[in-house]
ModelCIF file with pLDDT and N, C-alpha, C, O atoms, coordinates in Angstrom:
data_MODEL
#
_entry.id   MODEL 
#
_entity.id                         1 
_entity.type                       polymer 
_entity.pdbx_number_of_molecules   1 
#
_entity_poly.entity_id                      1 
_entity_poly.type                           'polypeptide(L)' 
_entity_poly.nstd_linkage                   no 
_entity_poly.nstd_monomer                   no 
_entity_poly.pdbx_seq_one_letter_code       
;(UNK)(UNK)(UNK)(UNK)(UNK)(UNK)(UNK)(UNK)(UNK)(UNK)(UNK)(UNK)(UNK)(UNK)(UNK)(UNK)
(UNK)(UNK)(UNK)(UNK)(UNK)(UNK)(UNK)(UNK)(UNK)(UNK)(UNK)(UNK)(UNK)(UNK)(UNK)(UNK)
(UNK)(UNK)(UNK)(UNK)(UNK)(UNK)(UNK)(UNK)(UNK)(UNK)(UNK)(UNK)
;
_entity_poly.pdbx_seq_one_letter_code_can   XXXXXXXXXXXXXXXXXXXXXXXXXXXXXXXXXXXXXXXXXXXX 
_entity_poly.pdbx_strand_id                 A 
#
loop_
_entity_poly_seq.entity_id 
_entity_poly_seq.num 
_entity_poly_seq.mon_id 
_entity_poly_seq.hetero 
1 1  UNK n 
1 2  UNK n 
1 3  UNK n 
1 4  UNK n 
1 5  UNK n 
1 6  UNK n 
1 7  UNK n 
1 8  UNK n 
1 9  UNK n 
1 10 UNK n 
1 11 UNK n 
1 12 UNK n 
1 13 UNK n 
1 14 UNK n 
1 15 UNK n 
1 16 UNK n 
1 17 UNK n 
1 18 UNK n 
1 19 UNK n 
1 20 UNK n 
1 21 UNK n 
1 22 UNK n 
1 23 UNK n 
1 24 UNK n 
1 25 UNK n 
1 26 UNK n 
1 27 UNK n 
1 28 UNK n 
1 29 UNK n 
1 30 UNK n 
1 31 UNK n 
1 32 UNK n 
1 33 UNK n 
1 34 UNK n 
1 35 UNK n 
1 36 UNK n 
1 37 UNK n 
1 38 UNK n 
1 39 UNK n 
1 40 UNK n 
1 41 UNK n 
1 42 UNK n 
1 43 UNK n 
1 44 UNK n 
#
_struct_asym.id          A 
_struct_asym.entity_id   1 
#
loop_
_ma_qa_metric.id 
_ma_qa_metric.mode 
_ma_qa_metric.name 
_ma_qa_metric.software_group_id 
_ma_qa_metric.type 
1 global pLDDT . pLDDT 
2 local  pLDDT . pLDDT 
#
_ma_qa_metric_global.metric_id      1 
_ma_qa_metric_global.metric_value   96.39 
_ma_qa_metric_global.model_id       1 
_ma_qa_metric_global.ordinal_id     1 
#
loop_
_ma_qa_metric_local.label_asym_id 
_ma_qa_metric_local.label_comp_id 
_ma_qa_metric_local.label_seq_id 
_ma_qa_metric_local.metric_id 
_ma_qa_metric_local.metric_value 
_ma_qa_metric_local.model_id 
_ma_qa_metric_local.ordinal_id 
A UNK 1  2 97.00 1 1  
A UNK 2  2 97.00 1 2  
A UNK 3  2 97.00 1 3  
A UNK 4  2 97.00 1 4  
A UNK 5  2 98.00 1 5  
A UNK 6  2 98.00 1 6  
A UNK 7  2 98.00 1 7  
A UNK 8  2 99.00 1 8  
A UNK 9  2 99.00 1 9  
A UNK 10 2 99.00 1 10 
A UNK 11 2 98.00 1 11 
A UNK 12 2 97.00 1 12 
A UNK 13 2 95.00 1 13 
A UNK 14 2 90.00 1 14 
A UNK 15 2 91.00 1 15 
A UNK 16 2 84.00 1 16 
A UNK 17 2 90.00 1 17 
A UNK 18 2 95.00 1 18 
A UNK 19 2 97.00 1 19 
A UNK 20 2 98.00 1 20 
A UNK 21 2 98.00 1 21 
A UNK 22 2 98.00 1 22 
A UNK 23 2 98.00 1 23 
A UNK 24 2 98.00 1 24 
A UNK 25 2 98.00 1 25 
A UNK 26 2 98.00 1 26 
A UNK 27 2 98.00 1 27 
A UNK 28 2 98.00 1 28 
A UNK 29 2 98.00 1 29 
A UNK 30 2 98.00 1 30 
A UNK 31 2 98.00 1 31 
A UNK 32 2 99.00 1 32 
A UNK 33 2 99.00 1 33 
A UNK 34 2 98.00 1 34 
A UNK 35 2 97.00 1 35 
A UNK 36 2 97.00 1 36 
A UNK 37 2 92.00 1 37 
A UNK 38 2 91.00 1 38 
A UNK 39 2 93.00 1 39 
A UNK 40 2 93.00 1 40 
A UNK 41 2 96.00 1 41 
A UNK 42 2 98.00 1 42 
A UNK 43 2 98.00 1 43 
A UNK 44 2 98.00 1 44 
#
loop_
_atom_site.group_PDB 
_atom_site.id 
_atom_site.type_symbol 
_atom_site.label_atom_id 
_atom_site.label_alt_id 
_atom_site.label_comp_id 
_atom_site.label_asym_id 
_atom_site.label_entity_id 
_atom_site.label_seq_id 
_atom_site.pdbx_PDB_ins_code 
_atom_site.Cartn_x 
_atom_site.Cartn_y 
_atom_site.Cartn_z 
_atom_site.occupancy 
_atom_site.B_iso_or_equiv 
_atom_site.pdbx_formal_charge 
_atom_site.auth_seq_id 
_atom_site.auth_comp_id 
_atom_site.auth_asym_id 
_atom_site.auth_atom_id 
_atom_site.pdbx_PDB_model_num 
ATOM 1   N N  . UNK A 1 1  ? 94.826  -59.493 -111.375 1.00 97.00 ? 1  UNK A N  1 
ATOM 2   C CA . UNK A 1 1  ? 95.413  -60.788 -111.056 1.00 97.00 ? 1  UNK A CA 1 
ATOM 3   C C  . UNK A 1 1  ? 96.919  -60.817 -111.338 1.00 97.00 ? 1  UNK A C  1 
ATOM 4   O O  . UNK A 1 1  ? 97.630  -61.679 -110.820 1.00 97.00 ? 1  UNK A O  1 
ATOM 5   N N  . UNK A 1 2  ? 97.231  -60.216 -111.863 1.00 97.00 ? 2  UNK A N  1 
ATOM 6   C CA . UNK A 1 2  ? 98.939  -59.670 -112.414 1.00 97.00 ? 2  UNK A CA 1 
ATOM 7   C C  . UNK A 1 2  ? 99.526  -58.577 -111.592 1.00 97.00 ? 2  UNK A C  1 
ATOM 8   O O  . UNK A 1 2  ? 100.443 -58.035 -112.210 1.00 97.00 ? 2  UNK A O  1 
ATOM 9   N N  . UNK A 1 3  ? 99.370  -58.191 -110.705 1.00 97.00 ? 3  UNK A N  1 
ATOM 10  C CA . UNK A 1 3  ? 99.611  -57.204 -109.641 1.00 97.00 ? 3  UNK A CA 1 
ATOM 11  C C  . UNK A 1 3  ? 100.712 -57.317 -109.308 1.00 97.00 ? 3  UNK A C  1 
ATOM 12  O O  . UNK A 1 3  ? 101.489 -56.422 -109.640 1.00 97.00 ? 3  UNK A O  1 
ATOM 13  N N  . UNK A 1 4  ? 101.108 -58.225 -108.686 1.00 97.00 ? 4  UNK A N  1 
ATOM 14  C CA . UNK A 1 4  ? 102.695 -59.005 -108.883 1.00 97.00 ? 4  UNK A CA 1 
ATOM 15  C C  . UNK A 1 4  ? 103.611 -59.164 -109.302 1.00 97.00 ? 4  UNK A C  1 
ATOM 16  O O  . UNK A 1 4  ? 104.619 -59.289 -108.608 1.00 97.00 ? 4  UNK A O  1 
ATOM 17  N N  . UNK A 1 5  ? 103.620 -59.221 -110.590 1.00 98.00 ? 5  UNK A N  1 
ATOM 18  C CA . UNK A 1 5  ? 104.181 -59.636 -111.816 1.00 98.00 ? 5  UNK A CA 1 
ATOM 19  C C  . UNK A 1 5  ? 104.078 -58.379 -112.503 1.00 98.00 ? 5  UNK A C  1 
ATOM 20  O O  . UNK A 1 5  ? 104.227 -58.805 -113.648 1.00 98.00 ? 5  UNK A O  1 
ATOM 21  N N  . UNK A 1 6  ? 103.983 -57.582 -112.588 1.00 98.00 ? 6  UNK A N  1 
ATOM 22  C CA . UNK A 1 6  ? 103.736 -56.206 -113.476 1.00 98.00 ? 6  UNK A CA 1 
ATOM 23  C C  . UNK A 1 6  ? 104.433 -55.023 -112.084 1.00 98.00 ? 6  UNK A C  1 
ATOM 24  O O  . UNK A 1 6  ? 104.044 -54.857 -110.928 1.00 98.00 ? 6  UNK A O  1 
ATOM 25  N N  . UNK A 1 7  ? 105.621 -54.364 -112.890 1.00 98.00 ? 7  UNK A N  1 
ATOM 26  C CA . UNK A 1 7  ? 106.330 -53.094 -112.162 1.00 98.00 ? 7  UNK A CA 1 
ATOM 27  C C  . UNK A 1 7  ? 106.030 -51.951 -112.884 1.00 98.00 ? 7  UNK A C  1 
ATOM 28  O O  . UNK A 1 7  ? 106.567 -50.864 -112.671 1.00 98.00 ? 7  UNK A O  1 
ATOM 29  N N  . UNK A 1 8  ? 105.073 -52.188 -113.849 1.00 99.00 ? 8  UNK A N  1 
ATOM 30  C CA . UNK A 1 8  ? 104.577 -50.550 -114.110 1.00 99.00 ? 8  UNK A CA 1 
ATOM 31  C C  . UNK A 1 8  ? 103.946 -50.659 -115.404 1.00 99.00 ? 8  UNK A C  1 
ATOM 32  O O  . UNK A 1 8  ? 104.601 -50.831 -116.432 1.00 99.00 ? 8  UNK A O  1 
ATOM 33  N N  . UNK A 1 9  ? 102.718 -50.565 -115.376 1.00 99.00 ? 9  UNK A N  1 
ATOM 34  C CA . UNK A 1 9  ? 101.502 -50.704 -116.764 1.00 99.00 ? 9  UNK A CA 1 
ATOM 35  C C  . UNK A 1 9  ? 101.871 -49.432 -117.411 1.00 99.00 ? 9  UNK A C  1 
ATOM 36  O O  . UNK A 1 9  ? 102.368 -48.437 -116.883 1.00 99.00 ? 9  UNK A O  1 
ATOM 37  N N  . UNK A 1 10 ? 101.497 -49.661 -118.835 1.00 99.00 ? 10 UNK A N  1 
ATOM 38  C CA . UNK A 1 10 ? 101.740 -48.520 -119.645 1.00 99.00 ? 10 UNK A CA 1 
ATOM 39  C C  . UNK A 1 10 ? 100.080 -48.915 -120.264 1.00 99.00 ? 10 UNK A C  1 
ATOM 40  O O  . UNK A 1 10 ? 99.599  -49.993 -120.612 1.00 99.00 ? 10 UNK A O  1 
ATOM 41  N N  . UNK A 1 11 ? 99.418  -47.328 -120.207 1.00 98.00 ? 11 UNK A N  1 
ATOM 42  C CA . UNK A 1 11 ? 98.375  -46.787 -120.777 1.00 98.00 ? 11 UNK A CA 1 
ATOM 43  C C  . UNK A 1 11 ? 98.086  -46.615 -121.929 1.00 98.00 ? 11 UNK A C  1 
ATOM 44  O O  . UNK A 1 11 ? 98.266  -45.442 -122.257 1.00 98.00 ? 11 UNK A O  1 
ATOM 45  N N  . UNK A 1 12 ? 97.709  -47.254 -122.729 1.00 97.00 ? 12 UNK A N  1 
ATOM 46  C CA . UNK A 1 12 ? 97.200  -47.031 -124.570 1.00 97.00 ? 12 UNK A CA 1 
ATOM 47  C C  . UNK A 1 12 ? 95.926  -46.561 -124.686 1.00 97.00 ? 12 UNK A C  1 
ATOM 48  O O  . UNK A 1 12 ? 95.420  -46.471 -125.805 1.00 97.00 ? 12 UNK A O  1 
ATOM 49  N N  . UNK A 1 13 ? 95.391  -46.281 -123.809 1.00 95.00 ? 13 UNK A N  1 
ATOM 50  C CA . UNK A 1 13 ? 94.197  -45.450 -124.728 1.00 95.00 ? 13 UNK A CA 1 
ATOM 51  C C  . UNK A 1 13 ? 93.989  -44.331 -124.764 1.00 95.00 ? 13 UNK A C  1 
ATOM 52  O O  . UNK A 1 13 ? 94.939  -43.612 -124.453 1.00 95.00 ? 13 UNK A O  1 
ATOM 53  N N  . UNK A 1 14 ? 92.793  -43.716 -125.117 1.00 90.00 ? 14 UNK A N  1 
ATOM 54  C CA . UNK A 1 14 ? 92.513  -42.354 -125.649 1.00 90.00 ? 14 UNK A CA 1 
ATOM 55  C C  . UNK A 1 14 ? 92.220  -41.549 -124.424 1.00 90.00 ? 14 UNK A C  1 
ATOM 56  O O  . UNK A 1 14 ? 91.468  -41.968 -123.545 1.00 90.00 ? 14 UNK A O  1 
ATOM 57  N N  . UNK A 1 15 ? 92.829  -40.374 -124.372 1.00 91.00 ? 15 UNK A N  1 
ATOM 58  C CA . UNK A 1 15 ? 92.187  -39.356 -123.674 1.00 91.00 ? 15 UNK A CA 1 
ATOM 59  C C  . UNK A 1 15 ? 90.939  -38.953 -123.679 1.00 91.00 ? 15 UNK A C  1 
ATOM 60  O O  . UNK A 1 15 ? 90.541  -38.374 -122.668 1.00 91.00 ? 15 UNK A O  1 
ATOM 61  N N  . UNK A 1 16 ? 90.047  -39.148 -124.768 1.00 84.00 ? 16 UNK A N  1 
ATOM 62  C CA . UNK A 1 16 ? 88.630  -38.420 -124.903 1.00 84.00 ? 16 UNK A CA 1 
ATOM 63  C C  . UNK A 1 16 ? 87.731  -39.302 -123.427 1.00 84.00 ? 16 UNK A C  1 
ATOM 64  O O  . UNK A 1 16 ? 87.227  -38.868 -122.391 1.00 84.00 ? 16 UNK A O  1 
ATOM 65  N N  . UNK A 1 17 ? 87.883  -40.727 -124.032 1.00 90.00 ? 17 UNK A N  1 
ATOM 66  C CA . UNK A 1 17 ? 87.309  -41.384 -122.837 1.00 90.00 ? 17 UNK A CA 1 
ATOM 67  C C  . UNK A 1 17 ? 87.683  -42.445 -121.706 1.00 90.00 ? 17 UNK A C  1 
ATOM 68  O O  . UNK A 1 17 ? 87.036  -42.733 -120.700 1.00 90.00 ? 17 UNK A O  1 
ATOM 69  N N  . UNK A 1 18 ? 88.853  -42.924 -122.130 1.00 95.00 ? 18 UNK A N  1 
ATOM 70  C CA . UNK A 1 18 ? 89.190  -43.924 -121.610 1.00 95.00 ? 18 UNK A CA 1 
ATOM 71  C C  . UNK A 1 18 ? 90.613  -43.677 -120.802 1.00 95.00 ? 18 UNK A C  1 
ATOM 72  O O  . UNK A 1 18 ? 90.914  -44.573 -120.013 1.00 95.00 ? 18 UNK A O  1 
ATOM 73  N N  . UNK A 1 19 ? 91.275  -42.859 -120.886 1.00 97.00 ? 19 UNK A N  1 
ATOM 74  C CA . UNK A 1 19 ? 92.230  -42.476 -119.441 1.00 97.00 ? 19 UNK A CA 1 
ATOM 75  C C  . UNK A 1 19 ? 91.456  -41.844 -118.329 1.00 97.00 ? 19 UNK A C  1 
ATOM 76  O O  . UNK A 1 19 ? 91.487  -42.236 -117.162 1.00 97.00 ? 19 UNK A O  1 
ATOM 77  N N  . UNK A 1 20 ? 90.863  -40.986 -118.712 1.00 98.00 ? 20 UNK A N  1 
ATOM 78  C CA . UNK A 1 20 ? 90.088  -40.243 -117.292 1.00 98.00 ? 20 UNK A CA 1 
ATOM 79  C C  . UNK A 1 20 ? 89.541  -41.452 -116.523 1.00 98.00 ? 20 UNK A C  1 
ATOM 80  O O  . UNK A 1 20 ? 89.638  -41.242 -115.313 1.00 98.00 ? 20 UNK A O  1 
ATOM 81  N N  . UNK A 1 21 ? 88.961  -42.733 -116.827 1.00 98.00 ? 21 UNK A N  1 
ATOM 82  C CA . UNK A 1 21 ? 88.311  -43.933 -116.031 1.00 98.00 ? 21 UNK A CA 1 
ATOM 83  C C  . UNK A 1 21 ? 89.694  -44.541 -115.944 1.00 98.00 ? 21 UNK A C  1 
ATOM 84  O O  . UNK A 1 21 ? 90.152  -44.493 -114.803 1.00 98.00 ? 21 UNK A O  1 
ATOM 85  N N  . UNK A 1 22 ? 90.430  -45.065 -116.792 1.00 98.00 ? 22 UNK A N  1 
ATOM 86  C CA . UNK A 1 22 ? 91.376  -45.895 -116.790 1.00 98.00 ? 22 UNK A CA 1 
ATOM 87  C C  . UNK A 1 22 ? 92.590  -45.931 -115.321 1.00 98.00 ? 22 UNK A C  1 
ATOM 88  O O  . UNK A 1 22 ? 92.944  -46.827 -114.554 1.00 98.00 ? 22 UNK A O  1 
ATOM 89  N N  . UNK A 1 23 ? 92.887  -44.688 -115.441 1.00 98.00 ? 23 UNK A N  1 
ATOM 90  C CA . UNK A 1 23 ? 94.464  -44.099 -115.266 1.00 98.00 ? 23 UNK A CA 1 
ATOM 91  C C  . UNK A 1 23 ? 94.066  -44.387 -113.298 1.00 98.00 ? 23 UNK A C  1 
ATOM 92  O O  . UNK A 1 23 ? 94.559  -45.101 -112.424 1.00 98.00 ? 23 UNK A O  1 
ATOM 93  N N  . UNK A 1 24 ? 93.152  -43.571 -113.342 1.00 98.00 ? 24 UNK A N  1 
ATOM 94  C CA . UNK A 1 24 ? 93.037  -43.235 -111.381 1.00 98.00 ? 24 UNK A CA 1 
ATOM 95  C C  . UNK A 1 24 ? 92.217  -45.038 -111.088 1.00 98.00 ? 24 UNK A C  1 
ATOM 96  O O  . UNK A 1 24 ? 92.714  -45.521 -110.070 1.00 98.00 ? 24 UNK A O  1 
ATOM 97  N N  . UNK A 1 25 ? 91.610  -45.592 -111.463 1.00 98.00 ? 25 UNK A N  1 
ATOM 98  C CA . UNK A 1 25 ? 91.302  -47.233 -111.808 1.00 98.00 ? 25 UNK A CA 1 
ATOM 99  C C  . UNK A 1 25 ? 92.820  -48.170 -111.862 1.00 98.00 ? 25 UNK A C  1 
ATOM 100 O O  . UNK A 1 25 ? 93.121  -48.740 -110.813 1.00 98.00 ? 25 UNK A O  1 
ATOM 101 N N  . UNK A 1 26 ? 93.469  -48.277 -112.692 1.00 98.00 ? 26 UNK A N  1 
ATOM 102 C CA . UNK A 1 26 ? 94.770  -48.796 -112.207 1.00 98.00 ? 26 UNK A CA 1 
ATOM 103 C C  . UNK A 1 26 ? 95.757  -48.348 -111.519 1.00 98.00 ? 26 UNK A C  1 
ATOM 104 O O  . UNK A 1 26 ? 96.588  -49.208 -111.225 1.00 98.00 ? 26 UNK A O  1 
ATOM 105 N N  . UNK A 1 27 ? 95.995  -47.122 -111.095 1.00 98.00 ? 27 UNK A N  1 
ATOM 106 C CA . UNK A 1 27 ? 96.598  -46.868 -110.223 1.00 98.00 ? 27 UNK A CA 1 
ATOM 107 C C  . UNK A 1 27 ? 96.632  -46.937 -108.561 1.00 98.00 ? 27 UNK A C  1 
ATOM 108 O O  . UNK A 1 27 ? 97.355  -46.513 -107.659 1.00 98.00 ? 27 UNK A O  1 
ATOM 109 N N  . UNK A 1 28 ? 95.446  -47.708 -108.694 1.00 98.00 ? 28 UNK A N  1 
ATOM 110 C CA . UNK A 1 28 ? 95.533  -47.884 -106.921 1.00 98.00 ? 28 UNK A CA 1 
ATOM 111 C C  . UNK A 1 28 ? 95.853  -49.392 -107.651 1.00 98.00 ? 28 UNK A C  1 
ATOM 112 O O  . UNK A 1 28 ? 94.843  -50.019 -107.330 1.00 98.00 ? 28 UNK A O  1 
ATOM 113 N N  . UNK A 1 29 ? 96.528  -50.139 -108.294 1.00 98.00 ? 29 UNK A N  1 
ATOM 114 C CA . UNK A 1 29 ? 96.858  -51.084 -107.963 1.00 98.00 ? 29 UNK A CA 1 
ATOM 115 C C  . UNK A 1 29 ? 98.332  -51.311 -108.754 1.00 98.00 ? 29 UNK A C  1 
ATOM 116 O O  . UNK A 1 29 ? 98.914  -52.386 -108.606 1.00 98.00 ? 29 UNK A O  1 
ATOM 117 N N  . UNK A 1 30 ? 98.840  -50.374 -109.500 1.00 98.00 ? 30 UNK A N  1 
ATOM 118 C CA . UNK A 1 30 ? 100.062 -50.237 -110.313 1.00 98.00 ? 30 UNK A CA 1 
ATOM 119 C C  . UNK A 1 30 ? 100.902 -49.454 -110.713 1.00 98.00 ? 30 UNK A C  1 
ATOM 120 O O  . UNK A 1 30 ? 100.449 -48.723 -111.593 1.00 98.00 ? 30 UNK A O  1 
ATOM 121 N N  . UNK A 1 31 ? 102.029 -49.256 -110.439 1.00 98.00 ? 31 UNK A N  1 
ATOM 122 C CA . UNK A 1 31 ? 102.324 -47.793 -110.861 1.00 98.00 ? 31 UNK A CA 1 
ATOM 123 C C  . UNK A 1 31 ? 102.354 -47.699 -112.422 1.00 98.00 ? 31 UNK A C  1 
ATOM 124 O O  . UNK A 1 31 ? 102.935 -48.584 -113.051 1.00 98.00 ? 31 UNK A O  1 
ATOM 125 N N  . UNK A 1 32 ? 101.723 -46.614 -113.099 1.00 99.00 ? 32 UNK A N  1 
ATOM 126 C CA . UNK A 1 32 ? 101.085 -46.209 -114.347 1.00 99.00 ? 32 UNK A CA 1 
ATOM 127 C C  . UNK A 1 32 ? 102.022 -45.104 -115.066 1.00 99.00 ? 32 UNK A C  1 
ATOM 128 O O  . UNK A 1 32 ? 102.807 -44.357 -114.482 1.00 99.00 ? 32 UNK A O  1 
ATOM 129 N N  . UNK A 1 33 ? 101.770 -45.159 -116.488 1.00 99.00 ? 33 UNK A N  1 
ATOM 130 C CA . UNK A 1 33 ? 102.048 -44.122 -117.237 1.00 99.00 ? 33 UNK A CA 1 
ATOM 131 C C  . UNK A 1 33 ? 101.221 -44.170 -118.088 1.00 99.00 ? 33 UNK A C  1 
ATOM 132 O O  . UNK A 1 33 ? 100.877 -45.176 -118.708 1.00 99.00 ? 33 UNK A O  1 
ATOM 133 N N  . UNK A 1 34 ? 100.737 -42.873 -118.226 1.00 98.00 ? 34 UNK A N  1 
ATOM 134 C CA . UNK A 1 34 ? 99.726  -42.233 -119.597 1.00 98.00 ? 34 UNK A CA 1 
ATOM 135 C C  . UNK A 1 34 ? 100.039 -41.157 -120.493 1.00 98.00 ? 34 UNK A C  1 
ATOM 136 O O  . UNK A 1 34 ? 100.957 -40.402 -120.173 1.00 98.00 ? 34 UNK A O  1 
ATOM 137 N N  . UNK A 1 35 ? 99.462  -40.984 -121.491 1.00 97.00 ? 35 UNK A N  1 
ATOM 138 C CA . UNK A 1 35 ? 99.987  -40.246 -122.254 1.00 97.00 ? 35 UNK A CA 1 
ATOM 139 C C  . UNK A 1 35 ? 98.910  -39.484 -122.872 1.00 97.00 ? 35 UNK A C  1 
ATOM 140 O O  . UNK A 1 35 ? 98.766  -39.345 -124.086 1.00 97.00 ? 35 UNK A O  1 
ATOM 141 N N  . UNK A 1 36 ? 97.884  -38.821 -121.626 1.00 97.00 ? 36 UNK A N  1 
ATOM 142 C CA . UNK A 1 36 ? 96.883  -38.164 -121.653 1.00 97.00 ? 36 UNK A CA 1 
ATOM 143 C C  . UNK A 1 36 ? 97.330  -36.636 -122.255 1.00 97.00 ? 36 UNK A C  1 
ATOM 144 O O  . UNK A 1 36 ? 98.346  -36.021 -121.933 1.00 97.00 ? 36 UNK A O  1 
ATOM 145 N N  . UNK A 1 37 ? 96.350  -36.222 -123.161 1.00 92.00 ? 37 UNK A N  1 
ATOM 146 C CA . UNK A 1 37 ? 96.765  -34.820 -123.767 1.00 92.00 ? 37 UNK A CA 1 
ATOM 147 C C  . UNK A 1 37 ? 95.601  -34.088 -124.174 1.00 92.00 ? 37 UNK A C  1 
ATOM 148 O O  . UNK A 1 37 ? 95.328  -33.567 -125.255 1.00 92.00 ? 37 UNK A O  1 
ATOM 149 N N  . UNK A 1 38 ? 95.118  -34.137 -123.348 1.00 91.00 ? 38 UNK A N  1 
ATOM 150 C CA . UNK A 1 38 ? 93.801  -33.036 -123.126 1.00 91.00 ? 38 UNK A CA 1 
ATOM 151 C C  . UNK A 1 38 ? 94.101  -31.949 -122.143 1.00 91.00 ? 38 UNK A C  1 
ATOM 152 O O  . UNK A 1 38 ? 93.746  -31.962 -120.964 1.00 91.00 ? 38 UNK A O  1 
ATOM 153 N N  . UNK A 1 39 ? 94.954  -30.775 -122.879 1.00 93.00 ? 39 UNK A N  1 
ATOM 154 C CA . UNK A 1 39 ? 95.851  -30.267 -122.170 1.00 93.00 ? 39 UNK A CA 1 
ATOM 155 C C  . UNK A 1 39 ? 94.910  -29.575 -121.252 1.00 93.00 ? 39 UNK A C  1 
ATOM 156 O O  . UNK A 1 39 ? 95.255  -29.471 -120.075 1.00 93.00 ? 39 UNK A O  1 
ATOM 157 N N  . UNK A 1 40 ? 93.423  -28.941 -121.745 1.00 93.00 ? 40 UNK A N  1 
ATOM 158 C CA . UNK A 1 40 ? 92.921  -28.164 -120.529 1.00 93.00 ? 40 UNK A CA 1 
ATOM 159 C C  . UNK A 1 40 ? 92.324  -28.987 -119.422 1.00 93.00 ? 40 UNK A C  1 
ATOM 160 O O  . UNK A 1 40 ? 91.708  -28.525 -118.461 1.00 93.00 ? 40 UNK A O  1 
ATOM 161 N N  . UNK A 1 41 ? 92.605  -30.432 -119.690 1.00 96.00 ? 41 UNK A N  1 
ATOM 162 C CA . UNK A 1 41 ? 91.993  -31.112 -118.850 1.00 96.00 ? 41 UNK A CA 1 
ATOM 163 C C  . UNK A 1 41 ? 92.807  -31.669 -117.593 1.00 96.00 ? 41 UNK A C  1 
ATOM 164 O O  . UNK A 1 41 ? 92.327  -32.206 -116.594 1.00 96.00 ? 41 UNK A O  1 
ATOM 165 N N  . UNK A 1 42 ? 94.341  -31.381 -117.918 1.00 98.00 ? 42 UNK A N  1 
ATOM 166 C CA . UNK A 1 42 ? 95.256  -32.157 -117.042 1.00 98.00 ? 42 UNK A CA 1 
ATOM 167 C C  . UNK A 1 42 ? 95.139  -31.887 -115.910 1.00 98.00 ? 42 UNK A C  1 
ATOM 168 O O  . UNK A 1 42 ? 95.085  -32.908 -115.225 1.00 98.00 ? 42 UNK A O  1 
ATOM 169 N N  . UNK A 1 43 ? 95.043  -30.621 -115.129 1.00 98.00 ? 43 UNK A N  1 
ATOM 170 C CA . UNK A 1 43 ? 94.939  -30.239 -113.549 1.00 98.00 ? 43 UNK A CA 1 
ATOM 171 C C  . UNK A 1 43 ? 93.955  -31.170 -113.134 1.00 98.00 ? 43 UNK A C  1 
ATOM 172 O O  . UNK A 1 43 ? 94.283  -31.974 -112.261 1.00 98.00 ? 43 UNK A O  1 
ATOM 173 N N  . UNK A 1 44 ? 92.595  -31.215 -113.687 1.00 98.00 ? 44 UNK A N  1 
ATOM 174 C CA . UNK A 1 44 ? 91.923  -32.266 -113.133 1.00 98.00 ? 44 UNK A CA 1 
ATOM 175 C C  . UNK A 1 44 ? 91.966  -34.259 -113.186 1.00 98.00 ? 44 UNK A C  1 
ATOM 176 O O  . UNK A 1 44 ? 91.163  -34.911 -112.519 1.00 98.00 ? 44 UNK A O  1 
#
């Protein structure tokens, strides 16, 4: 509902579970930054 009003969400949660759903989930509607560090996990 803030789609509008928001030029770029910043990501606080954890890599274990909640960026992998999070990150590709708001990004079709915001441009995002995360600070995912599951380094063998990043390509995917």
């Amino acid at each position: 509902e803030m789609q509008d009003k928001i030029d770029v969400m910043i990501l606080c949660g954890g890599s274990a579970t909640d960026l992998p759903k999070q990150t590709p989930a708001l990004a079709r509607l915001f441009n995002v930054v995360d600070s995912f560090d599951t380094h063998a996990r990043i390509p995917e």
